[in-house]
Structures are given as structure tokens and as C-alpha cells.
N, C-alpha and C. Protein backbone atom coordinates (compact mmCIF):
# COMPACT_ATOMS: atom_id res chain seq x y z
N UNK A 1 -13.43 -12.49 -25.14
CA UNK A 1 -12.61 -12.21 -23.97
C UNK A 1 -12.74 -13.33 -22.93
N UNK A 2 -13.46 -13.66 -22.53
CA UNK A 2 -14.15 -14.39 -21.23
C UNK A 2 -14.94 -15.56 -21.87
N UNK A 3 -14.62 -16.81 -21.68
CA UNK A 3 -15.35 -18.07 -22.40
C UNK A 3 -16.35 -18.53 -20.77
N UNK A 4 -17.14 -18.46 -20.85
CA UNK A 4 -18.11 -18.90 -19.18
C UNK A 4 -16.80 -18.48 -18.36
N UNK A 5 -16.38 -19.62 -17.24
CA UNK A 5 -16.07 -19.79 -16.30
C UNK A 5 -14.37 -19.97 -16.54
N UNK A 6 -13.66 -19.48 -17.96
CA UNK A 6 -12.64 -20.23 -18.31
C UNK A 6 -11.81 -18.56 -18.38
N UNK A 7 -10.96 -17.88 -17.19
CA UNK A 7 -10.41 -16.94 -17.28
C UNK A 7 -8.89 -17.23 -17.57
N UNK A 8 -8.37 -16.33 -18.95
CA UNK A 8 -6.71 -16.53 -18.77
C UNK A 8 -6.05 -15.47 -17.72
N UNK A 9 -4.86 -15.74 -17.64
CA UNK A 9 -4.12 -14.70 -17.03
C UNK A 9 -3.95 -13.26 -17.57
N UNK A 10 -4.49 -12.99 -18.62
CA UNK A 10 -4.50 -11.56 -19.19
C UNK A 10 -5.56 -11.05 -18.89
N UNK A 11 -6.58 -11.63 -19.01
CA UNK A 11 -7.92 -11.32 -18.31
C UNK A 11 -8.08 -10.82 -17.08
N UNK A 12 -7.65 -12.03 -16.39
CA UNK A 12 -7.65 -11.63 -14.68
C UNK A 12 -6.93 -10.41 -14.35
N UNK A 13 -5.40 -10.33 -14.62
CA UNK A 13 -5.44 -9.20 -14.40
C UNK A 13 -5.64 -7.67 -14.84
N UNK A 14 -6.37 -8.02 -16.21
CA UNK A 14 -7.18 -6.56 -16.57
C UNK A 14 -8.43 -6.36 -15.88
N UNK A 15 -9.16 -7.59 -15.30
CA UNK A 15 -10.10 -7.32 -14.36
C UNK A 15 -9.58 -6.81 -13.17
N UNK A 16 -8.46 -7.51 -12.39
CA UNK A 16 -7.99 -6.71 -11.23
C UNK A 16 -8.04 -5.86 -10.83
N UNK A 17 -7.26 -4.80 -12.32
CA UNK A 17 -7.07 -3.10 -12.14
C UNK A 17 -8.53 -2.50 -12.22
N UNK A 18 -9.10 -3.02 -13.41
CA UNK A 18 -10.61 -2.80 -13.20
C UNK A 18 -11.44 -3.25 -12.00
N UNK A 19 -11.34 -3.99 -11.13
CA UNK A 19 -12.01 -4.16 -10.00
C UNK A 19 -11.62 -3.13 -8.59
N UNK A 20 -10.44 -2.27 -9.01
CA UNK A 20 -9.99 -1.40 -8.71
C UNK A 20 -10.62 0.13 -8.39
N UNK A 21 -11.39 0.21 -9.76
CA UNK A 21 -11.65 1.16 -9.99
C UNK A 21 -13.44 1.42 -10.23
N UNK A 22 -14.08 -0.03 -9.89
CA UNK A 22 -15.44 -0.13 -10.28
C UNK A 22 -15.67 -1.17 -10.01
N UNK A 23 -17.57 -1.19 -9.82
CA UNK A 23 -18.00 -2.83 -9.34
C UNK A 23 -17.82 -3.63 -10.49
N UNK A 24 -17.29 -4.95 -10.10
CA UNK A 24 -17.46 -6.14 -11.57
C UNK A 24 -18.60 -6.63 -10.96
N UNK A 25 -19.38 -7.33 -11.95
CA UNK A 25 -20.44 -8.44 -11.59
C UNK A 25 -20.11 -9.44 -10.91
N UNK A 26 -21.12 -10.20 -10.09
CA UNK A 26 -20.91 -11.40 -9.45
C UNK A 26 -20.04 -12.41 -10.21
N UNK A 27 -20.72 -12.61 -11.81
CA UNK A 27 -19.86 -13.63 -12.41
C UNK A 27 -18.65 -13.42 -12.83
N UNK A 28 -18.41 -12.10 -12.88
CA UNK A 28 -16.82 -12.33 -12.80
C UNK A 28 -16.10 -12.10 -11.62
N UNK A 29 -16.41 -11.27 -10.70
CA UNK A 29 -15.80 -11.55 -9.07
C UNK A 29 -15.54 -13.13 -9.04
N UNK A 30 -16.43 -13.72 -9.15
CA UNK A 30 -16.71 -15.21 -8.97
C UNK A 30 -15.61 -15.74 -9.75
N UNK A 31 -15.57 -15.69 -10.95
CA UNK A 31 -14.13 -16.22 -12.26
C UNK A 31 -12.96 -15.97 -11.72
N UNK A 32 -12.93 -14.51 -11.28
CA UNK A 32 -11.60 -13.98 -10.78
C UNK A 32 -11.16 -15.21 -9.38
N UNK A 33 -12.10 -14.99 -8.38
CA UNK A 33 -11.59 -15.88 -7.45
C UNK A 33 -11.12 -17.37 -8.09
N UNK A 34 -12.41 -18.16 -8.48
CA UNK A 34 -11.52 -19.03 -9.19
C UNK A 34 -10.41 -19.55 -9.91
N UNK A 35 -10.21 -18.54 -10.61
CA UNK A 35 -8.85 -18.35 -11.19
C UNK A 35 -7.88 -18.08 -10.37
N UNK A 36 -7.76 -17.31 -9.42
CA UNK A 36 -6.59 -17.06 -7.98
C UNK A 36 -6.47 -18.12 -6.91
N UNK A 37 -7.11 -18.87 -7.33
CA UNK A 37 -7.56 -19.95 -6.14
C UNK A 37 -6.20 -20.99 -6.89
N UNK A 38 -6.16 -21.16 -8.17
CA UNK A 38 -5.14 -21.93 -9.14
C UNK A 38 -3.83 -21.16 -9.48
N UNK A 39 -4.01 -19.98 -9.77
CA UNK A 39 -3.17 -19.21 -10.31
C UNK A 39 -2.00 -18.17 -9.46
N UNK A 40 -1.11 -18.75 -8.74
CA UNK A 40 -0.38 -18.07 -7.66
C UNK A 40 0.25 -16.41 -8.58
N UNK A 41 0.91 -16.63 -9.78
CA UNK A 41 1.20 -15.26 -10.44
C UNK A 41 0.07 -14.17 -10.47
N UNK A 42 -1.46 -14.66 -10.45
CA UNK A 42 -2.29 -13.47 -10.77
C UNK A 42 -2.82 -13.12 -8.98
N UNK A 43 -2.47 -14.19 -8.55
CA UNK A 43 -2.49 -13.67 -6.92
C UNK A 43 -1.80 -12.86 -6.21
N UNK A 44 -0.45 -13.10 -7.00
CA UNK A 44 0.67 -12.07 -6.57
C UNK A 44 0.43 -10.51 -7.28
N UNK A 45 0.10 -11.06 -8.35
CA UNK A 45 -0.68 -9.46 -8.88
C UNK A 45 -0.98 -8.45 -8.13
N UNK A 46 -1.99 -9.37 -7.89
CA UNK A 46 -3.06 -8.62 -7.23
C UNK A 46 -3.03 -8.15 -5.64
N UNK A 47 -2.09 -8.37 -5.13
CA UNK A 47 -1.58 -8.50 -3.95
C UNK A 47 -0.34 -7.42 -4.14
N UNK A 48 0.05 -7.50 -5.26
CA UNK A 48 1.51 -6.66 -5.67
C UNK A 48 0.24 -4.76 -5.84
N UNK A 49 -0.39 -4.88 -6.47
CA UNK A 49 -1.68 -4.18 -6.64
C UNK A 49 -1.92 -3.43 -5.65
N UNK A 50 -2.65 -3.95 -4.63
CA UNK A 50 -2.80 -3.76 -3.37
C UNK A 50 -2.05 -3.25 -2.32
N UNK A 51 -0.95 -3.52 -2.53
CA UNK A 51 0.26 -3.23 -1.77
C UNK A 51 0.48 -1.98 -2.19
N UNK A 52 0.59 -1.40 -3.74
CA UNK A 52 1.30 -0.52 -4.44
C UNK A 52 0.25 0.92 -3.79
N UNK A 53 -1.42 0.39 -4.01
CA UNK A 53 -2.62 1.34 -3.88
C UNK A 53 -2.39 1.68 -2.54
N UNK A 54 -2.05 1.12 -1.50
CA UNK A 54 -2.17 0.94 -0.01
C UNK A 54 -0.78 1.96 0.31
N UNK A 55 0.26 2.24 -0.58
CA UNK A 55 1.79 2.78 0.05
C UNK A 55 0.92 4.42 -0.67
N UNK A 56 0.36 4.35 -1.75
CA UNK A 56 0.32 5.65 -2.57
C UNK A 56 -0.91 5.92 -1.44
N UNK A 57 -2.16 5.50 -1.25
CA UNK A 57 -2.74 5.97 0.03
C UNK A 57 -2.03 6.66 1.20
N UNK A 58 -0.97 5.94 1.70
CA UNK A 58 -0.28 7.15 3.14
C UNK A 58 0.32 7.71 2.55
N UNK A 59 1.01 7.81 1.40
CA UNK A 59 1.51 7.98 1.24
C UNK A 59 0.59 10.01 0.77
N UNK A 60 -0.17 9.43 0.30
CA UNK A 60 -0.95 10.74 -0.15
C UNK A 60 -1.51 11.36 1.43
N UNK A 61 -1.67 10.32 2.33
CA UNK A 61 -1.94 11.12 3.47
C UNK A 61 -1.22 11.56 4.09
N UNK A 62 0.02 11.28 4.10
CA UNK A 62 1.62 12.05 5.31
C UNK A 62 1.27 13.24 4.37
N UNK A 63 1.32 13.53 3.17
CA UNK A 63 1.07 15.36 2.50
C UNK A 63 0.73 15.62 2.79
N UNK A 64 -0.47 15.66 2.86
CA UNK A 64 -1.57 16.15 2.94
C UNK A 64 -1.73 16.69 4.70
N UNK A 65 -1.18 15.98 5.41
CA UNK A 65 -0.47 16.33 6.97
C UNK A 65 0.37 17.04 6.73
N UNK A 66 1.51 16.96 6.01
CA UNK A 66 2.68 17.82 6.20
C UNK A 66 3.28 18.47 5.37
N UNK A 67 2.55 19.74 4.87
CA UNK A 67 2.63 20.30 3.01
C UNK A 67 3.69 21.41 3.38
N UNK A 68 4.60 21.34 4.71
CA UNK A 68 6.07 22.40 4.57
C UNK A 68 7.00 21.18 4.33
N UNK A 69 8.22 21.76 3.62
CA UNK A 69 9.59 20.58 3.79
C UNK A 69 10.11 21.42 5.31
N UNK A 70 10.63 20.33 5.77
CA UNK A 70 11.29 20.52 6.87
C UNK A 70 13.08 21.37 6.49
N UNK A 71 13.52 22.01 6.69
CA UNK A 71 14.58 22.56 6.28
C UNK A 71 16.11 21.47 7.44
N UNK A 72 16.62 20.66 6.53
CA UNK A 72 17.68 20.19 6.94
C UNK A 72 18.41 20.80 7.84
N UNK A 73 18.60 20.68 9.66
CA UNK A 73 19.48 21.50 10.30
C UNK A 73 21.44 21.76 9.87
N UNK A 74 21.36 22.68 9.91
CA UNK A 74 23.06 23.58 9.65
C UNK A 74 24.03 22.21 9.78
N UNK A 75 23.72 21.49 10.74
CA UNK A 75 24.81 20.68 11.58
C UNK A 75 24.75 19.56 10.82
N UNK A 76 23.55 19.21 9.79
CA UNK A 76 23.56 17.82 9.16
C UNK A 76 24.05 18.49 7.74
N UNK A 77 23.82 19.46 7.75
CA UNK A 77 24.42 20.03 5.98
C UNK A 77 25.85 20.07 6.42
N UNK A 78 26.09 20.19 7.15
CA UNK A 78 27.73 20.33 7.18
C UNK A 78 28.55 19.02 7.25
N UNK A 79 28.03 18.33 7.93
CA UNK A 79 28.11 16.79 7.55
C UNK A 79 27.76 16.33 6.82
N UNK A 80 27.48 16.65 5.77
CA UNK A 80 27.14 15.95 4.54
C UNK A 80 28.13 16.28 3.55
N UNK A 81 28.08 17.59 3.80
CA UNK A 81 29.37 18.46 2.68
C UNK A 81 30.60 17.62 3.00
N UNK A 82 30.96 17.52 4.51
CA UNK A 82 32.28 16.97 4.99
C UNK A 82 32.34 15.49 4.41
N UNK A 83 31.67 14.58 4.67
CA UNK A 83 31.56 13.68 3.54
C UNK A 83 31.46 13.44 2.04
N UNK A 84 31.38 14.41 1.86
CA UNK A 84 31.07 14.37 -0.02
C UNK A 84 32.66 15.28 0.21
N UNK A 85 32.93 15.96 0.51
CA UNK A 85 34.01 15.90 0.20
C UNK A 85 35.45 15.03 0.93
N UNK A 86 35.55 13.94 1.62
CA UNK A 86 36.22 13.29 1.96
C UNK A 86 36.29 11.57 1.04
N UNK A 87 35.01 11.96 0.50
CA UNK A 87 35.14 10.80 -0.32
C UNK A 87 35.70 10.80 -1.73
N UNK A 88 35.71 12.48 -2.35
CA UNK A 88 36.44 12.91 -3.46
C UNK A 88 37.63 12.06 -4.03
């Protein structure tokens, strides 16, 4: 998988998701950076990663705040109908 210090791009980002989810060792924290330091696609990864974990986080927290649906007022359902049907 891993030759010393010589990470491919399939690697890195199976470590990513795994660094995700558990400690990696120094020497590969260490590989990984190196490799992102060269590698702008596994940076974006990982950044794409991050981004995705970070929206599903509030995203799990606005629920968890607000576990009724709000019931659409009369006046916007009726405007909606009036449009769906004017566009027929």
C-alpha cells in the first residue's frame, strides 16, 4: 500500500476518510501532508470532505432544534396552487 514516504492519490484519499473516523499515526499524518502540499486534487478532497462533514453537522443540529415541520400558511398554499395552475 504505502512505499516509506511515497503516497499515491488512492491512498491519500482512503487515508482522508479514515483520518476521519480515527487517529492515523504520525507517519502517515506526516505522508498525507506531504502529499497535499504537491497534490492540489487530494487537497480538494479533502476540503470537499470537510465541507460535506461540516453541512451534515448543522445540518444534524437545526433537527435536532426543530423536530415539528412548520405547516405552510393558507395564503402561501394558495399561491402556489395559483401558479401551478397558471403555468398549465
Amino acid at each position: 500500500m504505502i512505499n516509506h514516504w511515497t503516497f499515491r492519490c488512492k491512498d491519500v484519499s482512503d487515508l482522508i476518510s479514515r483520518s476521519m473516523d480515527e487517529k492515523l499515526s504520525l507517519r502517515i499524518r506526516m505522508g498525507i501532508k506531504f502529499h497535499l502540499m504537491m497534490c492540489h486534487l487530494c487537497l480538494n478532497y479533502k476540503n470537499q470532505l470537510n465541507l460535506i462533514r461540516k453541512a451534515i453537522v448543522k445540518l444534524d443540529d437545526s433537527k435536532s432544534m426543530d423536530n415539528e415541520i412548520t405547516p405552510l400558511p393558507d395564503q402561501a398554499r394558495q399561491k402556489i396552487k395559483n401558479h401551478l395552475k397558471n403555468s398549465e
